[in-house]
PDB file of N, CA and C in Angstrom:
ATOM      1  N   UNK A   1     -66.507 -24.985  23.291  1.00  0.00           N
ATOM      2  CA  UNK A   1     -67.916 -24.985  23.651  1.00  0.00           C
ATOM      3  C   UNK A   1     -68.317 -23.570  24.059  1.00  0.00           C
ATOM      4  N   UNK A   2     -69.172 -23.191  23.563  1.00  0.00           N
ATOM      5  CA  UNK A   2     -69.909 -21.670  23.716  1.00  0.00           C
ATOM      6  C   UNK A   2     -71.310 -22.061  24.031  1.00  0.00           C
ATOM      7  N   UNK A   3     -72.086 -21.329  24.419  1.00  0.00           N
ATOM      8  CA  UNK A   3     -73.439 -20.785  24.900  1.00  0.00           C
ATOM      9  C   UNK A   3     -74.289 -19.897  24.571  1.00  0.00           C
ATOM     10  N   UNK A   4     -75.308 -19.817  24.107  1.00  0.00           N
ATOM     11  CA  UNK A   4     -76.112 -18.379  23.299  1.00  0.00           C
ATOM     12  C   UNK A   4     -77.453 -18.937  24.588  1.00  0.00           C
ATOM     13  N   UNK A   5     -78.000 -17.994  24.753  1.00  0.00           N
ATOM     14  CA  UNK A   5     -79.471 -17.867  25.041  1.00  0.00           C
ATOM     15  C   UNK A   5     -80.042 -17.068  23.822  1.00  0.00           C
ATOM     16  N   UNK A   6     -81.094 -17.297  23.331  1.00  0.00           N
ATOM     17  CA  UNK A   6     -82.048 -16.589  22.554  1.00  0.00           C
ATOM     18  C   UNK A   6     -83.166 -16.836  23.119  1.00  0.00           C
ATOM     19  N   UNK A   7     -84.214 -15.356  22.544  1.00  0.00           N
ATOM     20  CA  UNK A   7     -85.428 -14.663  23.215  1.00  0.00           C
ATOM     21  C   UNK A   7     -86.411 -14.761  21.699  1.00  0.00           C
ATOM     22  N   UNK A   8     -87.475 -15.451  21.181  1.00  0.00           N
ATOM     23  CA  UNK A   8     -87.945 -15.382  20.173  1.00  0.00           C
ATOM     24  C   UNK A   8     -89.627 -14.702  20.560  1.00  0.00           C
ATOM     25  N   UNK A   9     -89.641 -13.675  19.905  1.00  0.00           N
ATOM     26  CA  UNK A   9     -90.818 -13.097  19.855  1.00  0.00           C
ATOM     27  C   UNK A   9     -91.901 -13.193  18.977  1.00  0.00           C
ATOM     28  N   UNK A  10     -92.896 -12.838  19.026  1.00  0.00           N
ATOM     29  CA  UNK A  10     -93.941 -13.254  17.790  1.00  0.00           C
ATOM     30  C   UNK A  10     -95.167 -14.275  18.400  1.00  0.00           C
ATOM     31  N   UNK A  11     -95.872 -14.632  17.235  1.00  0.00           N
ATOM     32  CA  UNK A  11     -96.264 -16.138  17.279  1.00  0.00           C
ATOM     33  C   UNK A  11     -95.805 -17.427  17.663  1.00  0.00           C
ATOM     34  N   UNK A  12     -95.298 -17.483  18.978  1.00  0.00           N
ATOM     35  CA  UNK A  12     -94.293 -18.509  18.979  1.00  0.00           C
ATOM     36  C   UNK A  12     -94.662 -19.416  20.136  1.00  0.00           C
ATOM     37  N   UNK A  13     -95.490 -19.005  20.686  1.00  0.00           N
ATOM     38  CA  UNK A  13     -96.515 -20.087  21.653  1.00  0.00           C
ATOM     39  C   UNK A  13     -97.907 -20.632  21.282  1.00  0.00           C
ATOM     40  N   UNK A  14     -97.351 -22.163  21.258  1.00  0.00           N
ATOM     41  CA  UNK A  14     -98.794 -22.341  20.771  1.00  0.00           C
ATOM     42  C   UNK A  14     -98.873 -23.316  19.594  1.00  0.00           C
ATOM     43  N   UNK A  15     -98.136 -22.910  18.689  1.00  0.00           N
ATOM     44  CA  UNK A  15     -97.704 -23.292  17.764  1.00  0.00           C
ATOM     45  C   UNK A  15     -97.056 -24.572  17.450  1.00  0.00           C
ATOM     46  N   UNK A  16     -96.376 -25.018  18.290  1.00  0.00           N
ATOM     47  CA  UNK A  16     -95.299 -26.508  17.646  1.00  0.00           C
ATOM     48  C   UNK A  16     -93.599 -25.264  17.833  1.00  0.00           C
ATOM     49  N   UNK A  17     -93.515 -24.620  18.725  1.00  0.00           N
ATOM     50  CA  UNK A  17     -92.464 -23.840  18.272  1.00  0.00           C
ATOM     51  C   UNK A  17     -91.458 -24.637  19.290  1.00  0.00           C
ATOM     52  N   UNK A  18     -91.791 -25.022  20.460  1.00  0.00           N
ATOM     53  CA  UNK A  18     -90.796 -25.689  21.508  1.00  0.00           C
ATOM     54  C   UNK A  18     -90.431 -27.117  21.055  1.00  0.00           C
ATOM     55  N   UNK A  19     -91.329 -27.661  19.937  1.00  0.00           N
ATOM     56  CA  UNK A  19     -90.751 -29.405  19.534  1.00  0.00           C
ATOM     57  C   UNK A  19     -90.117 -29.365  18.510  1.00  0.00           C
ATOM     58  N   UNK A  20     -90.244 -28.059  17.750  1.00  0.00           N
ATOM     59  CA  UNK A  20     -89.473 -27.229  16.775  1.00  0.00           C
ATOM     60  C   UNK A  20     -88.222 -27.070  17.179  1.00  0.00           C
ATOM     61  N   UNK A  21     -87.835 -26.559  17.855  1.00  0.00           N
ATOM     62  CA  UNK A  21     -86.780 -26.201  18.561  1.00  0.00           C
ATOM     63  C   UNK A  21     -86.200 -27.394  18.933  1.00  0.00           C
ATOM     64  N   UNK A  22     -86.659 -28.798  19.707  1.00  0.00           N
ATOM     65  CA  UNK A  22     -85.918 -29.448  20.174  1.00  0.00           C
ATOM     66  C   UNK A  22     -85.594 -30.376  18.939  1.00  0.00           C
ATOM     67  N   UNK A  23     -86.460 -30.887  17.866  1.00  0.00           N
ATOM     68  CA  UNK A  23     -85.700 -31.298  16.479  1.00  0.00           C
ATOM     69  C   UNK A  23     -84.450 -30.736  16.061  1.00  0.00           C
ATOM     70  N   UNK A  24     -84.697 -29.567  15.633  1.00  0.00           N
ATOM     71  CA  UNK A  24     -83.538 -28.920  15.393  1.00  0.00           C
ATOM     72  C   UNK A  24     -82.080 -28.949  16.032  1.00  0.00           C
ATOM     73  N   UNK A  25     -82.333 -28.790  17.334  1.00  0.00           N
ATOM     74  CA  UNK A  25     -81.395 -28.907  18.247  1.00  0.00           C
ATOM     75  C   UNK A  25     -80.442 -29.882  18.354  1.00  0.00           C
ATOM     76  N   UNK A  26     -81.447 -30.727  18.382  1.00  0.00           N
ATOM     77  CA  UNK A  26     -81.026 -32.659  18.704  1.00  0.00           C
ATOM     78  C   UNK A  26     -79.981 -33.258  17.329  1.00  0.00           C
ATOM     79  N   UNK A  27     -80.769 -32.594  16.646  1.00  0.00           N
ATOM     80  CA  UNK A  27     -79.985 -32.604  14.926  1.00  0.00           C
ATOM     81  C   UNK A  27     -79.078 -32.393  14.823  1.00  0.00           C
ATOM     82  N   UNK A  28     -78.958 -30.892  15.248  1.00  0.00           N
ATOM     83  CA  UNK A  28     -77.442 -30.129  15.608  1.00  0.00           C
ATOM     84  C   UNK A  28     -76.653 -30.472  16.600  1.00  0.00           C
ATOM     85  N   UNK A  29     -76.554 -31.461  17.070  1.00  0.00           N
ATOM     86  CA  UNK A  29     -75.725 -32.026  18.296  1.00  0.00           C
ATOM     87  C   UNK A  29     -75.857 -31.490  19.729  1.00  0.00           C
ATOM     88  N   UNK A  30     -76.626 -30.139  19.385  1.00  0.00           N
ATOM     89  CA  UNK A  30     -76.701 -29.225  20.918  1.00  0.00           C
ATOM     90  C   UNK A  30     -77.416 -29.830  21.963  1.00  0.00           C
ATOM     91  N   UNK A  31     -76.751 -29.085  22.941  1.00  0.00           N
ATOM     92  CA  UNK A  31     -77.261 -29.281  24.462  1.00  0.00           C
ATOM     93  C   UNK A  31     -78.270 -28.332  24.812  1.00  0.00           C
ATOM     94  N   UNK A  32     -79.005 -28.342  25.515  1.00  0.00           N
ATOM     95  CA  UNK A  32     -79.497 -27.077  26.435  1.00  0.00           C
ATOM     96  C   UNK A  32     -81.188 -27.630  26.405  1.00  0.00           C
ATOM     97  N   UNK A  33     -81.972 -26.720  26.567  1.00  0.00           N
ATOM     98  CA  UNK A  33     -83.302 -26.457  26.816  1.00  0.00           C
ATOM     99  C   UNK A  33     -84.282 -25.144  25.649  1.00  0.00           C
ATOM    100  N   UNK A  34     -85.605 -25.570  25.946  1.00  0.00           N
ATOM    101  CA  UNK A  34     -86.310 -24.677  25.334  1.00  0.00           C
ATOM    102  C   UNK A  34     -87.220 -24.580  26.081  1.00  0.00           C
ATOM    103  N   UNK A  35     -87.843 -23.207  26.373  1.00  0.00           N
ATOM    104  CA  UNK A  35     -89.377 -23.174  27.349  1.00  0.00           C
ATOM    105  C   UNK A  35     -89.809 -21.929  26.973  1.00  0.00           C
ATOM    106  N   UNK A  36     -91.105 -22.041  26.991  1.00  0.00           N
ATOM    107  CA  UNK A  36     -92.452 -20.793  26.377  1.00  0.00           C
ATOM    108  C   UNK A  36     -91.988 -19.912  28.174  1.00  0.00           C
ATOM    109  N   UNK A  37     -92.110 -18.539  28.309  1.00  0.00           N
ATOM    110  CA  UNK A  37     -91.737 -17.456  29.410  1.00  0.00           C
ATOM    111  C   UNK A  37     -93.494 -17.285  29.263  1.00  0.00           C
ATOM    112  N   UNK A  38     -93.701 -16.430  30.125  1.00  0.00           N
ATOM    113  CA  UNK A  38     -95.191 -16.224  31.108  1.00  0.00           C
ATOM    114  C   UNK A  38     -95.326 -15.163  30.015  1.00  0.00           C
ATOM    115  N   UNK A  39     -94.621 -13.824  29.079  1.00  0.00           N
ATOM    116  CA  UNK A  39     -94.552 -13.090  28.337  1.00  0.00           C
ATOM    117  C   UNK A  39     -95.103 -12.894  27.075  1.00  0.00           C
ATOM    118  N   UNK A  40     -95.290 -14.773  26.748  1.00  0.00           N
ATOM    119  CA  UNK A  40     -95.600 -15.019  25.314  1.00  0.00           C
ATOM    120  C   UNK A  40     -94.094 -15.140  24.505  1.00  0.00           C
ATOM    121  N   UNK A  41     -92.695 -15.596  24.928  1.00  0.00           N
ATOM    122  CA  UNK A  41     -91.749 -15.336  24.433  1.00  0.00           C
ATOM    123  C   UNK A  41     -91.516 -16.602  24.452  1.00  0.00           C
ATOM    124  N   UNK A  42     -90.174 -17.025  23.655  1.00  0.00           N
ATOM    125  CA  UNK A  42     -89.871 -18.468  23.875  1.00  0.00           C
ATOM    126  C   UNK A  42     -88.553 -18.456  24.369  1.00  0.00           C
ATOM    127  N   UNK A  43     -87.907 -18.749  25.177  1.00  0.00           N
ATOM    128  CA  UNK A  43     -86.705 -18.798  25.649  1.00  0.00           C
ATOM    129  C   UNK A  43     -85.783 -20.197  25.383  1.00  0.00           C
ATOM    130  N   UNK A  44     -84.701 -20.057  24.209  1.00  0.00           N
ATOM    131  CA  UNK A  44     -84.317 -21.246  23.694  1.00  0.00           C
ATOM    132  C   UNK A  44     -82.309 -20.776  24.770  1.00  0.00           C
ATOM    133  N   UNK A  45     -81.825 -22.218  25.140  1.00  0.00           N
ATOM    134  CA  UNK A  45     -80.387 -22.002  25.862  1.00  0.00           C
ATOM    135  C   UNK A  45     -79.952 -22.603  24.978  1.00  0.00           C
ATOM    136  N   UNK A  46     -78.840 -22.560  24.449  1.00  0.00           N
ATOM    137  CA  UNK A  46     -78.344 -24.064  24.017  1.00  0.00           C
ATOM    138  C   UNK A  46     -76.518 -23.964  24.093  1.00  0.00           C
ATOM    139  N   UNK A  47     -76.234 -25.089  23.873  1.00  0.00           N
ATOM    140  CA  UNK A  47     -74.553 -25.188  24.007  1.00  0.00           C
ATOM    141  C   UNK A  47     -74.148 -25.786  23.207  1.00  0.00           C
ATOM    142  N   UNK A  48     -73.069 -25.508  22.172  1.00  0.00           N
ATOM    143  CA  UNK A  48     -72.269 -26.143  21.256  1.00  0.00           C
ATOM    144  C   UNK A  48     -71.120 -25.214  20.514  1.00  0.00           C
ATOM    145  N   UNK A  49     -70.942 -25.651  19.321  1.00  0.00           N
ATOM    146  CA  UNK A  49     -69.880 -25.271  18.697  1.00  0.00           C
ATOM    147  C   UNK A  49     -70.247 -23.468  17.895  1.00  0.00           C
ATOM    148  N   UNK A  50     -69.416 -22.870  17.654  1.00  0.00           N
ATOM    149  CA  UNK A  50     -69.942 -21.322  16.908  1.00  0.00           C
ATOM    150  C   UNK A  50     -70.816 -22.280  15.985  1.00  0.00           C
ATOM    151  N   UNK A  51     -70.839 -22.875  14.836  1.00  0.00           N
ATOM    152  CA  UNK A  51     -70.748 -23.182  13.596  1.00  0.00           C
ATOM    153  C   UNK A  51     -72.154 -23.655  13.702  1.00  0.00           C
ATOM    154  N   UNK A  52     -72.563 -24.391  14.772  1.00  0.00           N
ATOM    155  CA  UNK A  52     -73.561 -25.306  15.293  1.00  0.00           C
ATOM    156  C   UNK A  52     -74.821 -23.809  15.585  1.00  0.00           C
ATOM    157  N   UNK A  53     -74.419 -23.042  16.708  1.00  0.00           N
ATOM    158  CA  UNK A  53     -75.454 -21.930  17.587  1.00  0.00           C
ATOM    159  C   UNK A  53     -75.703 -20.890  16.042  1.00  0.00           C
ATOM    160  N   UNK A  54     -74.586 -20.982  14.932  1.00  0.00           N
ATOM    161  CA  UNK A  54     -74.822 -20.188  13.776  1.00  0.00           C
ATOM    162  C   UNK A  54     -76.080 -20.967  13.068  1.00  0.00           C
ATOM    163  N   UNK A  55     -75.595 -22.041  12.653  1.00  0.00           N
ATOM    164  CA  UNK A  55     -77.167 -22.529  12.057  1.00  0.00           C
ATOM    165  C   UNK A  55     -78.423 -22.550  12.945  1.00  0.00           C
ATOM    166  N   UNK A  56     -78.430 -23.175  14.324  1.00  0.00           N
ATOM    167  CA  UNK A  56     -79.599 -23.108  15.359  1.00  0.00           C
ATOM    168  C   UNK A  56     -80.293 -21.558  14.942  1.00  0.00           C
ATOM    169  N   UNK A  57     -79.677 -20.046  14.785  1.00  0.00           N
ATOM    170  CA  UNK A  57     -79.757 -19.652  14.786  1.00  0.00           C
ATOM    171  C   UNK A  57     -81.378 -19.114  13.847  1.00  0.00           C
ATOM    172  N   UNK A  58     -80.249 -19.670  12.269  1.00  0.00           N
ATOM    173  CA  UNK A  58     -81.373 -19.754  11.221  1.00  0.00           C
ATOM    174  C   UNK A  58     -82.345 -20.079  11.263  1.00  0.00           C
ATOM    175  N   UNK A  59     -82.906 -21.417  11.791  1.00  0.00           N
ATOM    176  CA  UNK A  59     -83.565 -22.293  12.028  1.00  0.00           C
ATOM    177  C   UNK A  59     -84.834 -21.410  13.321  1.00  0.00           C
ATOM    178  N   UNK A  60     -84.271 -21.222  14.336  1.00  0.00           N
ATOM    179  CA  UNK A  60     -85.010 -20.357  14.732  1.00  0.00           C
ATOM    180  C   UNK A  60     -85.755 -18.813  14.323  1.00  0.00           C
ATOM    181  N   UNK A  61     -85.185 -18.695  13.537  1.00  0.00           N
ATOM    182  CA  UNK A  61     -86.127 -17.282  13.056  1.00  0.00           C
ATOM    183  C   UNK A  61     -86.863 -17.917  11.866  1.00  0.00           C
ATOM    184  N   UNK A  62     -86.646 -18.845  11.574  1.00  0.00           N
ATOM    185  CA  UNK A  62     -87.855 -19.495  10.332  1.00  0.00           C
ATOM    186  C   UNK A  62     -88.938 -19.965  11.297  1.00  0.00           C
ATOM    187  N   UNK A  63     -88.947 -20.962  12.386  1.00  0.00           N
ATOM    188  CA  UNK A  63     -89.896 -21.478  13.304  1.00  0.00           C
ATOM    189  C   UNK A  63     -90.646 -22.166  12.151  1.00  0.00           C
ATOM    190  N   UNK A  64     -91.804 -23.141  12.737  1.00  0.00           N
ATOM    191  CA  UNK A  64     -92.141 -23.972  12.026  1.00  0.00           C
ATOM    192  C   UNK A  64     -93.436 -23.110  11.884  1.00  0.00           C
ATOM    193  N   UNK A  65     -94.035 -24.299  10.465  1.00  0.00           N
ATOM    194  CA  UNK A  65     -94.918 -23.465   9.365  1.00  0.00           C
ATOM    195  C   UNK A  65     -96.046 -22.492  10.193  1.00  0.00           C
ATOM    196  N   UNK A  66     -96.514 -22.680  11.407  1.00  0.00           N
ATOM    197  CA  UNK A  66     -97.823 -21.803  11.866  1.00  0.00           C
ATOM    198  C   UNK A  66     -96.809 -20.925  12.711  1.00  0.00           C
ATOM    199  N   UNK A  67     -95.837 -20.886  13.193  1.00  0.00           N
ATOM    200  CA  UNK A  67     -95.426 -19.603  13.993  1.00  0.00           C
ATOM    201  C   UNK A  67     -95.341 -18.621  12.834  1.00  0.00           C
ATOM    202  N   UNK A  68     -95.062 -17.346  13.943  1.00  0.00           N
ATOM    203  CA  UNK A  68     -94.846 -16.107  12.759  1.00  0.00           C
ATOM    204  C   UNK A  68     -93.707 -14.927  13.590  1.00  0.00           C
ATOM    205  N   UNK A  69     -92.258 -15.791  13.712  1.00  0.00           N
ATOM    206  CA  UNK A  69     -91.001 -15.020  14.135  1.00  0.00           C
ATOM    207  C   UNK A  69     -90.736 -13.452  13.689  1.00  0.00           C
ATOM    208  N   UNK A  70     -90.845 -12.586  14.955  1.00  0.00           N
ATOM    209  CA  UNK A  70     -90.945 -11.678  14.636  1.00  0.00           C
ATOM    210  C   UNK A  70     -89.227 -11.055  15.011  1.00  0.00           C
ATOM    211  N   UNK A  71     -89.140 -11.439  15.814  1.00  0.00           N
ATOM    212  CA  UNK A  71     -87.519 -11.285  16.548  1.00  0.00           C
ATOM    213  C   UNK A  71     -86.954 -12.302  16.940  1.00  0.00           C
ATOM    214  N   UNK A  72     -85.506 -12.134  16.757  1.00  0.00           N
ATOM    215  CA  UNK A  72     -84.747 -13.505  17.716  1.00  0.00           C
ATOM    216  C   UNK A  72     -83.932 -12.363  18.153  1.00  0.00           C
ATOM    217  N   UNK A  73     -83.647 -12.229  19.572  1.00  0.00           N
ATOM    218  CA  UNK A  73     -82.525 -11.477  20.013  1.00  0.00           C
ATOM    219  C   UNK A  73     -81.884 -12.862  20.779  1.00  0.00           C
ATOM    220  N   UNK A  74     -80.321 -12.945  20.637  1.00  0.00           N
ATOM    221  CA  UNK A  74     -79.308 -13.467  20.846  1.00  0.00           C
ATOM    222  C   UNK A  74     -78.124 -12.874  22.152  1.00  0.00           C
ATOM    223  N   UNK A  75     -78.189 -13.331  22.911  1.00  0.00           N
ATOM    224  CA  UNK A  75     -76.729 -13.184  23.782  1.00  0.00           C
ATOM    225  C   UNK A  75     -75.819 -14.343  24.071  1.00  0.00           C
ATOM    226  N   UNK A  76     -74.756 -13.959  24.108  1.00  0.00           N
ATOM    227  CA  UNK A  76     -73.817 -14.707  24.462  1.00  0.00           C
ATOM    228  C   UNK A  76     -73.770 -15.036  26.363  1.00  0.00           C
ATOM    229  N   UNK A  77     -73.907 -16.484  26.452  1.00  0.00           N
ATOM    230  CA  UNK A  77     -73.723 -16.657  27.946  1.00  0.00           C
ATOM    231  C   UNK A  77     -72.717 -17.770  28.204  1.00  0.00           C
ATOM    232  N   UNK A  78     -71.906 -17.934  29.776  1.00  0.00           N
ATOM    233  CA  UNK A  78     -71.111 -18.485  29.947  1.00  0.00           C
ATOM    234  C   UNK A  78     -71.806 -19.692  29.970  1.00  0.00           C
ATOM    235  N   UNK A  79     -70.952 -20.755  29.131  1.00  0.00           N
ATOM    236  CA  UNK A  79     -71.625 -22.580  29.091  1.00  0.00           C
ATOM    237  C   UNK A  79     -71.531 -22.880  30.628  1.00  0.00           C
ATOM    238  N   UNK A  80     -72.699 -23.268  31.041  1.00  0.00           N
ATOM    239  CA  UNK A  80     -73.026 -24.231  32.502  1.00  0.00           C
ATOM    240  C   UNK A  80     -72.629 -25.812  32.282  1.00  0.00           C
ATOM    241  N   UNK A  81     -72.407 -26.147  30.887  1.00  0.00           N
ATOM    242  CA  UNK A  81     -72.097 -27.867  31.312  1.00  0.00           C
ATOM    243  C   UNK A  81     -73.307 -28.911  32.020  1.00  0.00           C
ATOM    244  N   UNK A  82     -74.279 -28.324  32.222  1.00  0.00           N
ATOM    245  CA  UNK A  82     -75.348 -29.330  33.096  1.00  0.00           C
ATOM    246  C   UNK A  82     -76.198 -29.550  32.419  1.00  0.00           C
ATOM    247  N   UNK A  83     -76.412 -29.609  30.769  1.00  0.00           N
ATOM    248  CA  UNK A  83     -77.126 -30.551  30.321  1.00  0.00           C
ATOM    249  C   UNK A  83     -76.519 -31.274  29.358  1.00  0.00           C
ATOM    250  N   UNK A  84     -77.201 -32.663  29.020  1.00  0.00           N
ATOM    251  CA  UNK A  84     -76.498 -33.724  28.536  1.00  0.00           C
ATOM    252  C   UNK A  84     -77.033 -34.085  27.071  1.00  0.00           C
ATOM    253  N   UNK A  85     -78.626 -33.125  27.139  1.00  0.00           N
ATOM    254  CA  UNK A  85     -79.137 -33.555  25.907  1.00  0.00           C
ATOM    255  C   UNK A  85     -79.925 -32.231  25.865  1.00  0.00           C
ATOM    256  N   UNK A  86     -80.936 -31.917  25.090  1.00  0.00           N
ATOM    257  CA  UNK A  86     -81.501 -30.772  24.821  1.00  0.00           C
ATOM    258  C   UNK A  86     -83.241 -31.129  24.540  1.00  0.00           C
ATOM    259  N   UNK A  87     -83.729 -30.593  25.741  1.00  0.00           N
ATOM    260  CA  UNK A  87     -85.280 -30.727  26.106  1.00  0.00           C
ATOM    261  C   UNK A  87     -85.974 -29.108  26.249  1.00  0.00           C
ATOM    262  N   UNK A  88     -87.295 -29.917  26.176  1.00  0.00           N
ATOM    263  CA  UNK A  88     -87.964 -28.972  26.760  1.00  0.00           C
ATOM    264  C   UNK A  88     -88.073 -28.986  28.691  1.00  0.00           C
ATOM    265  N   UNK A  89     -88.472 -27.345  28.977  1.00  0.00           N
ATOM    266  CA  UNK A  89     -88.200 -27.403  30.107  1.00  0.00           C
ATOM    267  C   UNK A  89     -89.573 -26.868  30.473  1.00  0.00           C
ATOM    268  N   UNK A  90     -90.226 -27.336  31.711  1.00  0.00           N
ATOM    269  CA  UNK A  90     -91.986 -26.410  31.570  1.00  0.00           C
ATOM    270  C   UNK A  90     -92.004 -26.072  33.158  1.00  0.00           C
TER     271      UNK A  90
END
């Protein structure tokens, strides 16, 4: 089990980009959260397998049809274990 936080920039509030995110997610077996930052950024956590945070990955820089992904920056963070399913967080 690994951990990524990603930072998505662009068009990404507003849009359908956080129910975007949690489809995807839920699909992919992952854990974690998604929430729009005060910045205009979207801040996606999630927890699962490399193979799993590799596709999430894709999926996030496409965003759904009205966003317009300009960046995804990616870090690696230590897994917390404290979520059970993968929501939005507001």
């Amino acid at each position: 089990m690994v951990a990524r936080r990603y930072l998505i920039s662009g068009i990404v509030q507003g849009v359908g980009y956080r129910y975007f995110a949690v489809r995807v997610a839920r699909r992919l077996g992952l854990r974690g959260y998604v929430r729009n930052l005060p910045d205009g950024r979207v801040e996606v956590y999630a927890e699962g397998t490399l193979e799993q945070l590799d596709q999430l990955r894709v999926y996030l820089q496409e965003g759904p049809p009205a966003a317009v992904v300009q960046r995804v920056e990616e870090t690696e963070v230590p897994p917390s274990g404290r979520w059970d399913s993968f929501e939005v967080v507001y």
